[in-house]
N, C-alpha and C. Protein backbone atom coordinates (compact mmCIF):
# COMPACT_ATOMS: atom_id res chain seq x y z
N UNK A 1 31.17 5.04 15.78
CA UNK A 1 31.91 4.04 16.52
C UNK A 1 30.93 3.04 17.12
N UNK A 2 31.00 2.14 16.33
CA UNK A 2 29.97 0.79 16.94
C UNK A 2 30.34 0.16 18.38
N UNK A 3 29.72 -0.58 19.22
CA UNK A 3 29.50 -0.99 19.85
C UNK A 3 30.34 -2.29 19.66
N UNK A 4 31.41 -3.02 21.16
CA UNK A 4 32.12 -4.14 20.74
C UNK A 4 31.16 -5.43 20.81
N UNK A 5 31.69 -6.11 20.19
CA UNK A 5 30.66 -7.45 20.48
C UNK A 5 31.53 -8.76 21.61
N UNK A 6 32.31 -8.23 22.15
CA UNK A 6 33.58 -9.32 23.04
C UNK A 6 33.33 -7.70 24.02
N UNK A 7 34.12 -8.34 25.11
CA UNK A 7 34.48 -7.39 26.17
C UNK A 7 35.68 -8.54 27.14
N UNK A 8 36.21 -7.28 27.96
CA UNK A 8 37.32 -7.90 29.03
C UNK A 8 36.90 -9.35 29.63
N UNK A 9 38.20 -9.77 29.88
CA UNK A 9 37.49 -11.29 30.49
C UNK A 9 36.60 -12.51 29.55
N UNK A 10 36.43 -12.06 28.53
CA UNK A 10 35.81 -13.22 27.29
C UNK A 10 36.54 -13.79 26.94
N UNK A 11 35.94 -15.17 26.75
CA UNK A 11 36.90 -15.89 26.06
C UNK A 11 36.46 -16.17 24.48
N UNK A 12 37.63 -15.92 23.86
CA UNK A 12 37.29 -15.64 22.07
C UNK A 12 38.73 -16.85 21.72
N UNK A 13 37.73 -16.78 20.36
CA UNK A 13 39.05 -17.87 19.23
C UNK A 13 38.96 -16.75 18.12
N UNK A 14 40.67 -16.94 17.95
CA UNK A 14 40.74 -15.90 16.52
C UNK A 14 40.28 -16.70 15.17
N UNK A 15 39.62 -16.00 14.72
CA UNK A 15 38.84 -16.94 13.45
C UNK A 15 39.77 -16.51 11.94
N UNK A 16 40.34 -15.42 11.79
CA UNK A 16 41.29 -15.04 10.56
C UNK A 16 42.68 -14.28 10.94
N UNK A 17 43.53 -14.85 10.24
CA UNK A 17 44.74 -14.28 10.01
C UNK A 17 45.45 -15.44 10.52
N UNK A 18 47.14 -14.77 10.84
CA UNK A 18 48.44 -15.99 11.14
C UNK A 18 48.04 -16.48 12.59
N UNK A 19 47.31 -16.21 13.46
CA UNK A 19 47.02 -16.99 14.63
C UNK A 19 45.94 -17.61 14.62
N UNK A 20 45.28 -18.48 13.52
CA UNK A 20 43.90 -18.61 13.09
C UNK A 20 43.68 -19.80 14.16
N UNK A 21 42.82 -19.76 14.59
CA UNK A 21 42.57 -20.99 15.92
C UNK A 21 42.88 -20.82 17.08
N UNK A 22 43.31 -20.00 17.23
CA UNK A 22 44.03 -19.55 18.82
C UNK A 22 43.28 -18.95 19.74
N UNK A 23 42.82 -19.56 20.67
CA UNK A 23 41.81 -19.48 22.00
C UNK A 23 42.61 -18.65 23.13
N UNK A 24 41.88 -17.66 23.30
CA UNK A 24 42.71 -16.78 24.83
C UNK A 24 41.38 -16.06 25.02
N UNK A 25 41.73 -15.21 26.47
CA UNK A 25 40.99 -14.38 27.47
C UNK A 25 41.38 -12.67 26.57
N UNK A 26 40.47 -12.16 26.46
CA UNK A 26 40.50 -10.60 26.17
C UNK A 26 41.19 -10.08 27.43
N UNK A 27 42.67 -9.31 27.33
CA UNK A 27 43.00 -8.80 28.07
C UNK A 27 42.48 -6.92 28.26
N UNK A 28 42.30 -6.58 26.89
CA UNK A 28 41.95 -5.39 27.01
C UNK A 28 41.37 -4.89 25.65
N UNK A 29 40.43 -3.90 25.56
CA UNK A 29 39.38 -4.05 24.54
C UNK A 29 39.98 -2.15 24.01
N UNK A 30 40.31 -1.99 22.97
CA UNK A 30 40.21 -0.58 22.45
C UNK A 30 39.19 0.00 21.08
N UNK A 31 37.59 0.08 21.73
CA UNK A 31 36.96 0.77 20.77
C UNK A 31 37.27 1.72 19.57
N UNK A 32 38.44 2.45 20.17
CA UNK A 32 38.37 3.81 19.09
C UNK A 32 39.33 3.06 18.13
N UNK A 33 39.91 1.72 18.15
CA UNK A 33 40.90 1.52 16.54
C UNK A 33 40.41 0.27 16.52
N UNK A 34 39.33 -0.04 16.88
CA UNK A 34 38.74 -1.61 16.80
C UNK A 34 39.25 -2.87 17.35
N UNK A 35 40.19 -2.57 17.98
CA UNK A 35 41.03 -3.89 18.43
C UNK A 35 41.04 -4.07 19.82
N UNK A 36 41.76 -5.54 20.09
CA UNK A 36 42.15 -5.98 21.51
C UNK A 36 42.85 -7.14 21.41
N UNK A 37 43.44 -7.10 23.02
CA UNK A 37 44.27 -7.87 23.38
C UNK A 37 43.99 -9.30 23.48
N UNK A 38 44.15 -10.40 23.12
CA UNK A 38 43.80 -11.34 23.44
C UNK A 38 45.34 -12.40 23.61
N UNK A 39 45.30 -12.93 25.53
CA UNK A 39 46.16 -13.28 26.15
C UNK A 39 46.87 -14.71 25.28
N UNK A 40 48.30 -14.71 24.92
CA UNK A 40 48.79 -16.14 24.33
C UNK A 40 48.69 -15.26 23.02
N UNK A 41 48.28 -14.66 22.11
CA UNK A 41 48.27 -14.88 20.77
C UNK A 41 48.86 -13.27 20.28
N UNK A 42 49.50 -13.54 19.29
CA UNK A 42 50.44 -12.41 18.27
C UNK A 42 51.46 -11.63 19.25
N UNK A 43 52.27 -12.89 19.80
CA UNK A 43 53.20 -11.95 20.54
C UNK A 43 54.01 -11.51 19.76
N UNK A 44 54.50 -10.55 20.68
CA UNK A 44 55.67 -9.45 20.15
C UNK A 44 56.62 -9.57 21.27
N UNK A 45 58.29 -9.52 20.27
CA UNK A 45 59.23 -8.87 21.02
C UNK A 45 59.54 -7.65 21.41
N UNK A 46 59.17 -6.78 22.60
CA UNK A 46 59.64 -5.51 22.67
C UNK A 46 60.52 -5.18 23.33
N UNK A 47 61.79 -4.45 22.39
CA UNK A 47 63.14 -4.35 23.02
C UNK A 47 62.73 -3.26 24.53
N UNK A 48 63.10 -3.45 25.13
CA UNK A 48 63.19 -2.10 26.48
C UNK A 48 64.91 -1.73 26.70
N UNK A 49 64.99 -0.71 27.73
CA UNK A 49 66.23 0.16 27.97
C UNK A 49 66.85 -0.60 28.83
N UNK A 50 67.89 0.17 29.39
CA UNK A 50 68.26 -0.11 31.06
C UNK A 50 67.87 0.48 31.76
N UNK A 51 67.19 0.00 32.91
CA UNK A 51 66.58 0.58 33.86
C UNK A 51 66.67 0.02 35.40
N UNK A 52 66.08 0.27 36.20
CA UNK A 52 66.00 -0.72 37.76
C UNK A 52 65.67 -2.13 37.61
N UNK A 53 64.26 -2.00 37.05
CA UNK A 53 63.79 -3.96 36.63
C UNK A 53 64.79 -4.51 35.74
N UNK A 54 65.69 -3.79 34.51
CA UNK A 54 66.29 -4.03 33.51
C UNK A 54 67.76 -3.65 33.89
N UNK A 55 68.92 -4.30 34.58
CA UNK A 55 70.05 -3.46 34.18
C UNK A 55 70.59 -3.53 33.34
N UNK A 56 70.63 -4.74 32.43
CA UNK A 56 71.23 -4.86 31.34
C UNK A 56 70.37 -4.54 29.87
N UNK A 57 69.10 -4.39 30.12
CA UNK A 57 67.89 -3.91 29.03
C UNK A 57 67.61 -5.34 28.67
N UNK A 58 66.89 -5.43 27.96
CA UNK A 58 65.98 -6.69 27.92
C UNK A 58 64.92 -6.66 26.66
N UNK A 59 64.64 -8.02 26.21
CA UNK A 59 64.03 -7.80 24.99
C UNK A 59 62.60 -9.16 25.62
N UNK A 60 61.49 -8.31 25.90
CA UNK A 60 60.79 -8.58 26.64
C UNK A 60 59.23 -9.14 25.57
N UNK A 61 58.29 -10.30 26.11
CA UNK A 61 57.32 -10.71 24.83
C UNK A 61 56.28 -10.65 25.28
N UNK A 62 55.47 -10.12 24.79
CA UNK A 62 54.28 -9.38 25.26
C UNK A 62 53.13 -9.43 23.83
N UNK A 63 51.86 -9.39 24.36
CA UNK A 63 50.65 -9.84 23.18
C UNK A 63 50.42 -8.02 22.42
N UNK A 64 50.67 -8.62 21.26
CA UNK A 64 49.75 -7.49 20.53
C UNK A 64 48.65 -7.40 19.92
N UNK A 65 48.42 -6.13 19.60
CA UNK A 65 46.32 -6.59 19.35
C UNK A 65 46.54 -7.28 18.05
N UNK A 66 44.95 -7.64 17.69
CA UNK A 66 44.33 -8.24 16.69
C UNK A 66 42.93 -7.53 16.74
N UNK A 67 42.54 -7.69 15.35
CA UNK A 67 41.65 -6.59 15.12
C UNK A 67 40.09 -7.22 15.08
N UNK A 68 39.29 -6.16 16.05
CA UNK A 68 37.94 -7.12 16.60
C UNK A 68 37.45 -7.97 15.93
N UNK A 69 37.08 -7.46 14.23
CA UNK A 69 36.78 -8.67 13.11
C UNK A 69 37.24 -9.88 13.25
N UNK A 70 38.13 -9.96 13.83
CA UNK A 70 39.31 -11.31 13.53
C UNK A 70 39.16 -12.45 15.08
N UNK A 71 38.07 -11.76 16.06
CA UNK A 71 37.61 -12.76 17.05
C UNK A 71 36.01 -13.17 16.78
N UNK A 72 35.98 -14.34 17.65
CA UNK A 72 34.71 -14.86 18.00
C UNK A 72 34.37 -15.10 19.18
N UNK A 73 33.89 -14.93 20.03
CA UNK A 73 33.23 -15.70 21.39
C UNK A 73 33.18 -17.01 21.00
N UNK A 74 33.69 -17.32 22.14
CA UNK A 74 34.21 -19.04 22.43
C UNK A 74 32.83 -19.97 22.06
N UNK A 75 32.11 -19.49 23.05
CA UNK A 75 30.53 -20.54 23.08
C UNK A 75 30.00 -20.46 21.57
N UNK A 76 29.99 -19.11 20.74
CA UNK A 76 29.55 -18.84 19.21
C UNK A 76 30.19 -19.28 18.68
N UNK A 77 31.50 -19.93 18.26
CA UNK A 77 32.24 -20.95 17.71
C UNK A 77 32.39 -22.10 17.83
N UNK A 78 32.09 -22.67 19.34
CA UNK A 78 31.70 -23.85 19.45
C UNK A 78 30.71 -24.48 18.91
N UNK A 79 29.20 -23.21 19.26
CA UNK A 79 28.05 -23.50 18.54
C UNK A 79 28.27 -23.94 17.46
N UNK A 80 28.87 -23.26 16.63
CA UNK A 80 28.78 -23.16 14.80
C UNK A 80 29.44 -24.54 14.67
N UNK A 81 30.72 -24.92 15.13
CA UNK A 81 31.16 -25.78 15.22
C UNK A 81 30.71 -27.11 14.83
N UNK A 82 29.69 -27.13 16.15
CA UNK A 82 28.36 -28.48 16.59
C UNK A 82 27.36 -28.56 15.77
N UNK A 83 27.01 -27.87 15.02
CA UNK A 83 26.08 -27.22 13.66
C UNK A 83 26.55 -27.62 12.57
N UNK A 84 28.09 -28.10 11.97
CA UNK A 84 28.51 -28.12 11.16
C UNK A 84 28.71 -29.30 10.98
N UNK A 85 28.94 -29.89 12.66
CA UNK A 85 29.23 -31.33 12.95
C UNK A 85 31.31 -31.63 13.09
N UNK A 86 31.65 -30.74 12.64
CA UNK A 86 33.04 -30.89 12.79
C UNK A 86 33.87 -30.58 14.10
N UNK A 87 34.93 -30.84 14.46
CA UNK A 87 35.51 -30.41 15.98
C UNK A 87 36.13 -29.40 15.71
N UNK A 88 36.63 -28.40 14.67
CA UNK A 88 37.23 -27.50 14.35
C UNK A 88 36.59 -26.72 13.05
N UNK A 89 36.94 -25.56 12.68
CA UNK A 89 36.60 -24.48 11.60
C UNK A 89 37.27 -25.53 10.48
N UNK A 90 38.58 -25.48 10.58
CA UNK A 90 39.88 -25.83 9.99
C UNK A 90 39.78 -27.14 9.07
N UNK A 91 38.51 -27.52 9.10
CA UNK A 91 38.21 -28.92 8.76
C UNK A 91 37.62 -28.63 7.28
N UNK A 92 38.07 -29.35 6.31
CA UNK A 92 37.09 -29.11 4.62
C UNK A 92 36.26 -30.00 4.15
């Protein structure tokens, strides 16, 4: 089990998959399946019950992970960025 290269509180851009470009804060980092949270991107709808917060139950949207491969640190993408000369990855 390697070592993460992002941690809590970083700010990362997702570099692959359906949220490709999408800048958020690491909400929470899980070593043992490689992934984390990163705030704004791959939300999900998750239905919930009825409960006290919920009386009628509620279908509530909340971030799901993305898998560590699939971030960059903000400043290391910018870098590459400024290196390339372009304002975005996304550019051919």
């Amino acid at each position: 089990m390697a070592k993460a290269h992002v941690k809590k509180g970083d700010e990362v851009v997702v570099i692959a998959g359906t949220e490709r470009g999408k800048r958020g804060k690491i909400i929470s980092v899980f070593p043992k399946t490689q992934r984390v949270i990163v705030e704004g991107v791959k939300m999900i709808k998750k239905h919930v019950r009825k409960n006290r917060q919920n009386p009628q139950g509620a279908i509530i949207e909340r971030e799901g992970t993305v898998h560590l491969s699939n971030v960059m640190l903000a400043a290391k993408f910018d870098a590459r960025a400024a290196r390339r000369g372009g304002t975005s990855a996304n550019e051919s």
